[in-house]
Protein backbone atom coordinates (compact mmCIF):
# COMPACT_ATOMS: atom_id res chain seq x y z
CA UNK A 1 -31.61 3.36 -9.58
CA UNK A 2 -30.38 4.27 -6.15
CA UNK A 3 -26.18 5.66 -6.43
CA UNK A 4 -24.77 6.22 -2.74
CA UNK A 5 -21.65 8.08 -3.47
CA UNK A 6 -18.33 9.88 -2.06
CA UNK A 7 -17.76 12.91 -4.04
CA UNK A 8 -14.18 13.49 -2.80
CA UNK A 9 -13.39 9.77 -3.97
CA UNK A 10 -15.08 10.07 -7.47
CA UNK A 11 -14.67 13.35 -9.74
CA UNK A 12 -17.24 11.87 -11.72
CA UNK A 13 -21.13 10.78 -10.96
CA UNK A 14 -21.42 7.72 -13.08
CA UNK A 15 -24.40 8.56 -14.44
CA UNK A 16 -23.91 8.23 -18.32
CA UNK A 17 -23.38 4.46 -17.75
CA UNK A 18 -25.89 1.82 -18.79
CA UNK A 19 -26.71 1.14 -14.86
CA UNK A 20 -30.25 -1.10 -15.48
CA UNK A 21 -28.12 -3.44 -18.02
CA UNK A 22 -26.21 -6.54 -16.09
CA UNK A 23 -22.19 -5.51 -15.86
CA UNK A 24 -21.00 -8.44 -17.87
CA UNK A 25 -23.40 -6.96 -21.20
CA UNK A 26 -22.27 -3.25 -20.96
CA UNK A 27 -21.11 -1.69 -24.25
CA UNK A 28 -19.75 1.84 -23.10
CA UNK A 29 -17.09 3.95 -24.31
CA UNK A 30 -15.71 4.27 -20.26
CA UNK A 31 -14.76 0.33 -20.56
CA UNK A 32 -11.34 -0.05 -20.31
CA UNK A 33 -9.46 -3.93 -20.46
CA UNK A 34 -7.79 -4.22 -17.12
CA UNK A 35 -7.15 -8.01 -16.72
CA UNK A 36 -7.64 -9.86 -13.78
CA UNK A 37 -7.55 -12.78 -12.21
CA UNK A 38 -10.07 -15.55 -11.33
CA UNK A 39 -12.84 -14.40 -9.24
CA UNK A 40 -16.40 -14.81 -7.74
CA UNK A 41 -17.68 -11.97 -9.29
CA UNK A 42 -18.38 -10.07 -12.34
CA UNK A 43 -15.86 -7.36 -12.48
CA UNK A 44 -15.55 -4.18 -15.48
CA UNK A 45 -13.25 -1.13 -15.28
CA UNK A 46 -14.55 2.55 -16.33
CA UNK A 47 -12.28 5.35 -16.88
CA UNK A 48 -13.36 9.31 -16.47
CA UNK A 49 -10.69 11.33 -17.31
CA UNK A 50 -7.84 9.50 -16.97
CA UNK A 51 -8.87 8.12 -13.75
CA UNK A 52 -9.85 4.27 -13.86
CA UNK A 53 -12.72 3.04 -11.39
CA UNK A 54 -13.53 -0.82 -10.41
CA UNK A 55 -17.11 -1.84 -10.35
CA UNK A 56 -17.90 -5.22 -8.85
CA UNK A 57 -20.98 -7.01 -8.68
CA UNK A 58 -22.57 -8.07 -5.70
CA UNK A 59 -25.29 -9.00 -4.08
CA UNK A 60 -27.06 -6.11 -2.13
CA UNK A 61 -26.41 -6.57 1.75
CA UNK A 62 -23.02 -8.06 0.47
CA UNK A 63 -22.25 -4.20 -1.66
CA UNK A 64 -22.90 -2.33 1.25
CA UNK A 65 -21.10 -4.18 3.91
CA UNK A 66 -17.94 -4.14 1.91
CA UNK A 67 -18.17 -0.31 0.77
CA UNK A 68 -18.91 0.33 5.00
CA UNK A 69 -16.12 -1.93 5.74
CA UNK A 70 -13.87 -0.30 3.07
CA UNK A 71 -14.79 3.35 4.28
CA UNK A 72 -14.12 2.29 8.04
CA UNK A 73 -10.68 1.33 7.07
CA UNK A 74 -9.60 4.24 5.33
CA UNK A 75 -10.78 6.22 8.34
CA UNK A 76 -8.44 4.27 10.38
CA UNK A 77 -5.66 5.03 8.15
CA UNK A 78 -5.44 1.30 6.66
CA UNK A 79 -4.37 0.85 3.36
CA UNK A 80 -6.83 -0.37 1.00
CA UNK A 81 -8.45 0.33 -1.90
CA UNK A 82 -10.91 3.76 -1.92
CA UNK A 83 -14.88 2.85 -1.84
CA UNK A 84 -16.16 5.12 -3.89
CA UNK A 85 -20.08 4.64 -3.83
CA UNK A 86 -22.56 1.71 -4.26
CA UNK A 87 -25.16 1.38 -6.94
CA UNK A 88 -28.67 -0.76 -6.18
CA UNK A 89 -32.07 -0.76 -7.65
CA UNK A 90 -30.64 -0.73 -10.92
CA UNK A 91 -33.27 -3.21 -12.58
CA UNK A 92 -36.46 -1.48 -14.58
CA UNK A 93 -39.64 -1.94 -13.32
CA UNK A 94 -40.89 -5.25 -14.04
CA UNK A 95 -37.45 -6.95 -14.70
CA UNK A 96 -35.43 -9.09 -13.01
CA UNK A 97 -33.67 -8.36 -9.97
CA UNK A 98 -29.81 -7.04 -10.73
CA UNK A 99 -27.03 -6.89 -8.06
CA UNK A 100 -25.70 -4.01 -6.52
CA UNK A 101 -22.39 -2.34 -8.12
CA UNK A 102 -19.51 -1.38 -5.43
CA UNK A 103 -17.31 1.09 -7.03
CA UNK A 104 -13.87 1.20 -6.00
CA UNK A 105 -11.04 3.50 -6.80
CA UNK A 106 -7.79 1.92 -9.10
CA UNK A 107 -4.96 1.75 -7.22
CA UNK A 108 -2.39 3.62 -9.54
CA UNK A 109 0.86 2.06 -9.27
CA UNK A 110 0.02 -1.33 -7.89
CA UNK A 111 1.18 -4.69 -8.70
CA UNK A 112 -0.78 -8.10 -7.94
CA UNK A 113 1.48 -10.48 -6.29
CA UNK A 114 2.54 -12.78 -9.00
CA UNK A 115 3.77 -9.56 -10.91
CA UNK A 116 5.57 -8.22 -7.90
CA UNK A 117 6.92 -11.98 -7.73
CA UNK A 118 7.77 -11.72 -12.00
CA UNK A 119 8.21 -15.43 -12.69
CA UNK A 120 11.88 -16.65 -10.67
CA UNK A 121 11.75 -13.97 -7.57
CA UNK A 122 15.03 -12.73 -6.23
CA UNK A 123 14.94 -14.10 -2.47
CA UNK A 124 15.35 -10.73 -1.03
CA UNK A 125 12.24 -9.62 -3.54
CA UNK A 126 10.09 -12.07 -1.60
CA UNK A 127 11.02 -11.20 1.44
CA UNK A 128 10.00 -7.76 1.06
CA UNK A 129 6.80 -9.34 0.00
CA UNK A 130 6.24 -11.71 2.89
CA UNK A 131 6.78 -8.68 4.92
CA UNK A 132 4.94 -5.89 3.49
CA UNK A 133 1.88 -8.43 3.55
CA UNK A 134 2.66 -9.36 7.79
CA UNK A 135 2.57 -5.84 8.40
CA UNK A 136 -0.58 -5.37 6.77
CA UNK A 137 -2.17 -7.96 8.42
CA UNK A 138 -0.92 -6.75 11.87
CA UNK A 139 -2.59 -2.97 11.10
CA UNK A 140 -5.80 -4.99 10.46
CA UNK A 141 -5.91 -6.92 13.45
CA UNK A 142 -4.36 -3.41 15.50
CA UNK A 143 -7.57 -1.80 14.52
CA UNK A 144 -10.11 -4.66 15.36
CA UNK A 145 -10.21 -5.97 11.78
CA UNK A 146 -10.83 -9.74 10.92
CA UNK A 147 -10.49 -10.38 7.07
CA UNK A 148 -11.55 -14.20 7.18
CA UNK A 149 -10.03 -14.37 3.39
CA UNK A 150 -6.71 -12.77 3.93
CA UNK A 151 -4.64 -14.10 1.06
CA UNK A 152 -2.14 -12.86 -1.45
CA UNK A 153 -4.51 -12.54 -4.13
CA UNK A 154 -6.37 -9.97 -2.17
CA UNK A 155 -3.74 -7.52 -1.48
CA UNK A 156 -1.88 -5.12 -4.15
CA UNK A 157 1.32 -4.26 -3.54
CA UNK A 158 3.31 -1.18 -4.67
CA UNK A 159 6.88 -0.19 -4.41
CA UNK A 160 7.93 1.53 -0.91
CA UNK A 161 11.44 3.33 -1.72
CA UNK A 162 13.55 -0.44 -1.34
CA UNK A 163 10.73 -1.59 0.07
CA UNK A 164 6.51 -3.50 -0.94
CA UNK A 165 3.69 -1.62 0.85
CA UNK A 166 0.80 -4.19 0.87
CA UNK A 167 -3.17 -2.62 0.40
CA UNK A 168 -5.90 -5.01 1.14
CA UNK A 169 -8.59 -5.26 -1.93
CA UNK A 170 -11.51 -7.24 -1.03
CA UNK A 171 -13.41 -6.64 2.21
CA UNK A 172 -16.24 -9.02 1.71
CA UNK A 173 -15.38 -11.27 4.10
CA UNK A 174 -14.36 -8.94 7.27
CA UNK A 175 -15.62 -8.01 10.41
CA UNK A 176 -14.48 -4.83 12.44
CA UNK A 177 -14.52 -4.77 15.78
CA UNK A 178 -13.44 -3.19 18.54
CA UNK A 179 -10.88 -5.85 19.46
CA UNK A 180 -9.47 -9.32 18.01
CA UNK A 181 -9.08 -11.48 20.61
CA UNK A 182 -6.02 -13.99 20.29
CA UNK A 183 -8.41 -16.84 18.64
CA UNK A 184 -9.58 -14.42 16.07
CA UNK A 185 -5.94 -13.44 15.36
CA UNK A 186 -4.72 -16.85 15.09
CA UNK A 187 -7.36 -18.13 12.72
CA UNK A 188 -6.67 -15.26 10.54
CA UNK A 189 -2.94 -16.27 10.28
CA UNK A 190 -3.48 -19.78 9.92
CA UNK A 191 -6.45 -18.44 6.64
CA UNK A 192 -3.59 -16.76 5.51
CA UNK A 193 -0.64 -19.76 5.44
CA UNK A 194 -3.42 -21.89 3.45
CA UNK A 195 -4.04 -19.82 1.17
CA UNK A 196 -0.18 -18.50 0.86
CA UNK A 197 0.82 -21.91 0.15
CA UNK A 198 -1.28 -22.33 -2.89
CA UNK A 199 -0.53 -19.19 -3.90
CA UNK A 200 3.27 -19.89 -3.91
CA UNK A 201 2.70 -23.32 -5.37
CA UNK A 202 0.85 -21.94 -8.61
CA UNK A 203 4.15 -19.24 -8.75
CA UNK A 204 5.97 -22.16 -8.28
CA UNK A 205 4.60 -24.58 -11.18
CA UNK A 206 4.05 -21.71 -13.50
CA UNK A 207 8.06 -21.12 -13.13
CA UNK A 208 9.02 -24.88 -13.57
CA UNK A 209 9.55 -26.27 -9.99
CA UNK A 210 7.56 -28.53 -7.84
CA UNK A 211 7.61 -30.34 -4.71
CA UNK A 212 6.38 -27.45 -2.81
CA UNK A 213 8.55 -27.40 -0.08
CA UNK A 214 9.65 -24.10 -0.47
CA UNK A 215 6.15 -22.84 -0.78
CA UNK A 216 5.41 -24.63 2.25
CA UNK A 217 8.07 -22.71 4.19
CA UNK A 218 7.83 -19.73 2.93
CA UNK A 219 3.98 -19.49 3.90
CA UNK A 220 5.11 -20.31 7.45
CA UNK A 221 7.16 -17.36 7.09
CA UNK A 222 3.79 -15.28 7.28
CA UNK A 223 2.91 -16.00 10.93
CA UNK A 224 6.43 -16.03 11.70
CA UNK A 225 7.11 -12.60 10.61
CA UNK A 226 3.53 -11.45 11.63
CA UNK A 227 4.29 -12.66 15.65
CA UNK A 228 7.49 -10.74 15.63
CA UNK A 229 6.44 -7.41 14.48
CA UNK A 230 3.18 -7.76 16.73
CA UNK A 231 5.61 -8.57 19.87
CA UNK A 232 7.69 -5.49 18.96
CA UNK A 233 4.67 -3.51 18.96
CA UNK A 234 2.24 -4.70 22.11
CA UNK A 235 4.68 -6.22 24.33
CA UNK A 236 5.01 -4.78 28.03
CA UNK A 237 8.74 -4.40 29.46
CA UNK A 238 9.95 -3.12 32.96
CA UNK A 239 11.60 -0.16 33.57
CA UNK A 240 13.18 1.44 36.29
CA UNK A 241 14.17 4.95 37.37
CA UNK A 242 16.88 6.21 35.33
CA UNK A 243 16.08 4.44 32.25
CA UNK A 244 14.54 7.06 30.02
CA UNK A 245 16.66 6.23 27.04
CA UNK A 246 14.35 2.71 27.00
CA UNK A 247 11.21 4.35 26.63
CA UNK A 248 12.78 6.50 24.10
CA UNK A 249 14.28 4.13 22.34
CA UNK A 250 10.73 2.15 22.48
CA UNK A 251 9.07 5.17 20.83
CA UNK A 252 12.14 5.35 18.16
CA UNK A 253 11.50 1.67 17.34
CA UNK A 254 7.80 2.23 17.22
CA UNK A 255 8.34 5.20 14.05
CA UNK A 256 10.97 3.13 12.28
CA UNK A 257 8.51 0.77 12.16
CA UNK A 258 5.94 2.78 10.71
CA UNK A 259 4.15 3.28 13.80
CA UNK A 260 2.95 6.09 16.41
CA UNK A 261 1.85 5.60 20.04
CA UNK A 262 -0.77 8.47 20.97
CA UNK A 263 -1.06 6.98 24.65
CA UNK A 264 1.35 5.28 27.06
CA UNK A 265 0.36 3.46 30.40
CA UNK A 266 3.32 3.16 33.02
CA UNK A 267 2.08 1.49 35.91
CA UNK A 268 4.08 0.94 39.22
CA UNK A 269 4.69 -2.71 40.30
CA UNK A 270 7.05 -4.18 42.92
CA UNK A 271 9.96 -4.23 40.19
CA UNK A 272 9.44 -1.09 38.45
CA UNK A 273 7.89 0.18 35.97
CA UNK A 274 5.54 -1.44 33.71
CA UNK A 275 5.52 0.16 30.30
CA UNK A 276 2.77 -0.54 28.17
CA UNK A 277 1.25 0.40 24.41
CA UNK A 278 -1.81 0.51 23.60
CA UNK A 279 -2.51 -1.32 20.41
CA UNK A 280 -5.82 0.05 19.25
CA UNK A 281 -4.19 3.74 19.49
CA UNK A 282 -1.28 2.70 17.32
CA UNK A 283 -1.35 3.98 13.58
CA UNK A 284 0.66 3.84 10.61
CA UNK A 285 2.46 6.87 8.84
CA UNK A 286 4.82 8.64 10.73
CA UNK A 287 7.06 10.02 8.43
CA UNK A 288 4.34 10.08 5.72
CA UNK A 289 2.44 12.12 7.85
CA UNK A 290 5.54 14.28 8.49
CA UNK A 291 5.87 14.50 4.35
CA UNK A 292 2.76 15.22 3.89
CA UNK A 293 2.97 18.13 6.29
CA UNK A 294 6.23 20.00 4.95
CA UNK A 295 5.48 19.24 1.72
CA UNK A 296 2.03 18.29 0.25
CA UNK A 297 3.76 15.13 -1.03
CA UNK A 298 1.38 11.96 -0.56
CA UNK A 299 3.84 9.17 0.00
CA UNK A 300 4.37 5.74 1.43
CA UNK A 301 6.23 5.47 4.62
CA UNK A 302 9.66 4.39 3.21
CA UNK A 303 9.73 6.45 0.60
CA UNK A 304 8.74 9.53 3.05
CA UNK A 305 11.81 8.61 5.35
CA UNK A 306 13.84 8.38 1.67
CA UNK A 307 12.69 12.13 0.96
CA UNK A 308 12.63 13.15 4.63
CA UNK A 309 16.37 12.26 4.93
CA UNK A 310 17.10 14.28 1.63
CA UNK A 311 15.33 17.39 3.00
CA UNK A 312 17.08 17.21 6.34
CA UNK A 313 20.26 16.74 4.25
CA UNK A 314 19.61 19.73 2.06
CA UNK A 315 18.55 21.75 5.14
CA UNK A 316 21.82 21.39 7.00
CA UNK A 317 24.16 22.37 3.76
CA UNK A 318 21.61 25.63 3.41
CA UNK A 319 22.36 25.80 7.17
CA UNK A 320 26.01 26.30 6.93
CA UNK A 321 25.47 29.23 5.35
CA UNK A 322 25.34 33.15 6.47
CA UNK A 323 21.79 33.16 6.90
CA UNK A 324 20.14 29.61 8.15
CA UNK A 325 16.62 29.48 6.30
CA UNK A 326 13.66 28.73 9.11
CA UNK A 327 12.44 24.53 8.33
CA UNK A 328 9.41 25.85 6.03
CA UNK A 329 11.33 28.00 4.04
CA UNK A 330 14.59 25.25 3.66
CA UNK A 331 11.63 23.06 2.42
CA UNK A 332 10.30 25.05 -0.06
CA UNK A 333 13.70 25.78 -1.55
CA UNK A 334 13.90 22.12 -1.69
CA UNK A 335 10.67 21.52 -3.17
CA UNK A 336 11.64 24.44 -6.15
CA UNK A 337 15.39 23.90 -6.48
CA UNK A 338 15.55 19.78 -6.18
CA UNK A 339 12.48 18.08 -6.26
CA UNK A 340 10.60 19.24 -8.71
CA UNK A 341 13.69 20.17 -11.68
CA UNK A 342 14.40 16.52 -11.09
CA UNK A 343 11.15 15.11 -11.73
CA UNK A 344 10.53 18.00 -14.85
CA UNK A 345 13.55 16.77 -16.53
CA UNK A 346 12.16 13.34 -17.17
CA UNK A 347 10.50 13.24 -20.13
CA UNK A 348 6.40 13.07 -20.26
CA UNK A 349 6.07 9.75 -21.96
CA UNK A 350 8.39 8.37 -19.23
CA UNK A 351 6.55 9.90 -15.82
CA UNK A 352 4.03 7.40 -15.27
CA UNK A 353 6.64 3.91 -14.80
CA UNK A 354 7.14 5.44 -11.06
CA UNK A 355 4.84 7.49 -9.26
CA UNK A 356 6.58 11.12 -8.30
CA UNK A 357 8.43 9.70 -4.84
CA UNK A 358 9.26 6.46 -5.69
CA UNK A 359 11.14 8.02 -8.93
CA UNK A 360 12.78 10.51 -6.93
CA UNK A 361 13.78 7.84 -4.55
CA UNK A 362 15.06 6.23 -7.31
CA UNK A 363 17.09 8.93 -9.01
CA UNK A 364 18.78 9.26 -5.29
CA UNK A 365 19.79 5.59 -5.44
CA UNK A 366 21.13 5.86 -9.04
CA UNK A 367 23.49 9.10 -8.04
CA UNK A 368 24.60 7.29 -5.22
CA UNK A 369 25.62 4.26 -6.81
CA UNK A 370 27.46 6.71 -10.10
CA UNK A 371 29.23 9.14 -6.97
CA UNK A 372 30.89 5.14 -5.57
CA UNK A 373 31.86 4.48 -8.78
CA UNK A 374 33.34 7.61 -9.78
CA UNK A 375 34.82 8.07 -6.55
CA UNK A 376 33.11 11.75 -6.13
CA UNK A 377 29.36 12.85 -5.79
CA UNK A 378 28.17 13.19 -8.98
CA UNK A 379 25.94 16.14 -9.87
CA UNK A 380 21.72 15.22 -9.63
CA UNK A 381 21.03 16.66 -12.84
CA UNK A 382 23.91 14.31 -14.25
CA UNK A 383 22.81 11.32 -12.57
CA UNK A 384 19.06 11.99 -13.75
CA UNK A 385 20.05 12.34 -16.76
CA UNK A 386 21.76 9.18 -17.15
CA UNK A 387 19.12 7.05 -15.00
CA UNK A 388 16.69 7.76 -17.85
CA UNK A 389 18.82 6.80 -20.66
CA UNK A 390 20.18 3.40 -18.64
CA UNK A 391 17.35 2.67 -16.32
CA UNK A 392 14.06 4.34 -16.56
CA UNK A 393 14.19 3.65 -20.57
CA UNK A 394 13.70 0.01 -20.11
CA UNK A 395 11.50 0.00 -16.76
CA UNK A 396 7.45 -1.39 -17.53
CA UNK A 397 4.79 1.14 -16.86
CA UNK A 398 3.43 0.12 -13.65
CA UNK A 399 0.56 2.90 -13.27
CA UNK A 400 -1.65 0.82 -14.62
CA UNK A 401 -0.92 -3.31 -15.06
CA UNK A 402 -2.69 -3.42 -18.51
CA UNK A 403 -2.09 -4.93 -21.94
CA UNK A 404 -0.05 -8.51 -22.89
CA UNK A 405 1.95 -8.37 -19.73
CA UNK A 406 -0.76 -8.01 -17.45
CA UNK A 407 -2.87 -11.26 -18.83
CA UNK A 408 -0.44 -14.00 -17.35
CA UNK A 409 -0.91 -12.46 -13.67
CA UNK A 410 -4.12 -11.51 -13.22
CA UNK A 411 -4.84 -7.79 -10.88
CA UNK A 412 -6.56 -9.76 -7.77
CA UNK A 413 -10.15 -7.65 -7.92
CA UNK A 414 -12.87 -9.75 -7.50
């Protein structure tokens, strides 16, 4: 047995499972039931201490070209799931040949889309949907990637403050290069409305309608909303002297979007100034980044801005004071004095429905919507207190999509 593995991804070395068996005959005390949907390939889940772990099998040059792909990505900054290591050579000698095992982290808090979509969507619940899985697809094809299966079946999506964040599962099927031209883009989109439309039209039957016109144009929706945010992000515009407050405003768009620009080209032309961004140096993350920074928080971009927002707030009351505190120090009194008594006075068995920023994001939501009705800001610790008896109480536990619920929807590995 040959194990290729990223220690930082794994806490564990795998080695006390029965590697030289095929996947679908294991008997192991790691197994845990995670269902999922319908897919080419044997799939189990393991769990080491709390921490669960995909293993797919796969064909050899197939297991390694997805955990390279998959490790390429996260160095971009893409979301997607973790590659975690590949197993081959796992047959005895004389035996037949087994496949190769890619091992993938779990994505804690993540929903497959027809779980996210929970039977009769709200319209405003797909469109966050729809959108969430554009953007993704325009990070992809920012940093050279093709998918050539892009679908909603492999994506996960998990809750971004009001917003979906989309993370691309399976990577068989790309190709990364250094850059898509606008065939390669288009084909992907047009991959994607196929394969959107059935999607929506087995939502769509399994909730009692039919026709499919609404699954028709709501899968044309994908390119639509892909085209826009891929104008806002590459497209040149003029400028002339004295317009600073453009480029600025550019730049502002660019982080509101979720985006940085590292490098800007301004060339001279007969009318101006030509203002142009780089795609390929473009990345994701701004205010996560920024989050991540202050605070040691790891969250997604919306819910960053959500918690960035707070802090600034926080920092200006402290700032009306005798003695301003520096940024650092205003953060830390946030981290000790807000964050964290918020998030310690839900109780244990309750923690895991939200991860840490999308609950505090949510507890901020809740005291807003108790301070309108009462006409007065209401205190956090009251408002926490009553989000968990009228809110949190009844909400699913979404860090892991197991058990009855789970087996109507299926988790997309595979």
């Amino acid at each position: 047995m040959r194990l290729h593995l990223v220690p930082r991804a794994a806490h564990a070395d795998f080695l006390d499972l029965p590697w030289h068996e095929p996947l679908e005959a294991w008997e192991s005390s790691r197994l845990v039931e995670v269902p999922r949907g319908i897919g080419r390939h044997v799939v189990r889940f393991v769990d080491y201490a709390g921490t669960y772990f995909a293993l797919k099998e796969l064909p050899p040059e197939i297991a390694a070209r997805e955990y390279r792909m998959l490790r390429a990505l996260d160095a971009r900054g893409i979301a997607a799931v973790e590659a975690v290591g590949v197993v081959g050579e796992r047959a005895r000698p004389h035996e037949e040949e087994l496949p190769d095992v890619l091992i993938t982290r779990y994505l804690d808090f993540s929903l497959p889309y027809r779980l996210a979509l929970a039977r009769r969507p709200a319209p405003d619940q797909l469109e966050r949907l729809l959108d969430a899985f554009a953007q993704l697809l325009v990070r992809l094809h920012l940093t050279g990637f093709f998918w050539g299966d892009c679908s909603l079946s492999n994506a996960l999506f998990r809750r971004d403050a009001g917003e979906l964040a989309a993370y691309l599962v399976d990577a068989e099927t790309g190709e990364l290069q250094p850059r898509l031209s606008d065939g390669q883009r288009e084909y992907d989109l047009q991959i994607a409305e196929e394969n959107v439309f059935g999607e929506l039209l087995d939502v769509e039957a399994q909730a009692g309608g039919e026709g499919g016109e609404e699954a028709a144009a709501l899968a044309a929706e994908i390119p639509a909303r892909y085209e826009r945010l891929w104008a806002e992000l590459t497209a040149e515009e003029v400028l002339r002297p004295g317009e600073a407050e453009r480029f600025e405003a550019r730049l502002q768009r660019l982080n509101e979007l979720g985006f940085d620009a590292d490098e800007v080209e301004i060339v001279e032309t007969a009318d101006g100034f030509r203002l142009r961004l780089e795609p390929k140096v473009m990345e994701p993350g701004h205010h996560r980044r920024r989050l991540l920074r202050l605070t040691g928080l790891d969250a997604q971009e919306n819910q960053a801005r959500r918690l960035l927002a707070d802090i600034d707030a926080y920092r200006r009351r402290l700032a009306a004071g005798p003695a301003p505190p520096s940024e650092t120090a205003a953060v830390g009194r946030w981290l000790a004095e807000v964050f964290e008594p918020a998030l310690a006075a839900v109780p244990p068995d309750l923690r895991d429905r939200r991860d840490a920023a999308q609950l505090f994001h949510e507890l901020l939501e809740h005291r807003w919507y108790l301070s309108e009705r009462a006409g007065e800001e209401v205190p956090l610790d009251d408002a926490v207190a009553d989000y968990i008896d009228s809110v949190l109480r009844s909400l699913p536990d979404e860090r892991r999509v197991i058990g009855p619920a789970a087996d109507e929807y299926g988790l997309g590995y595979g």
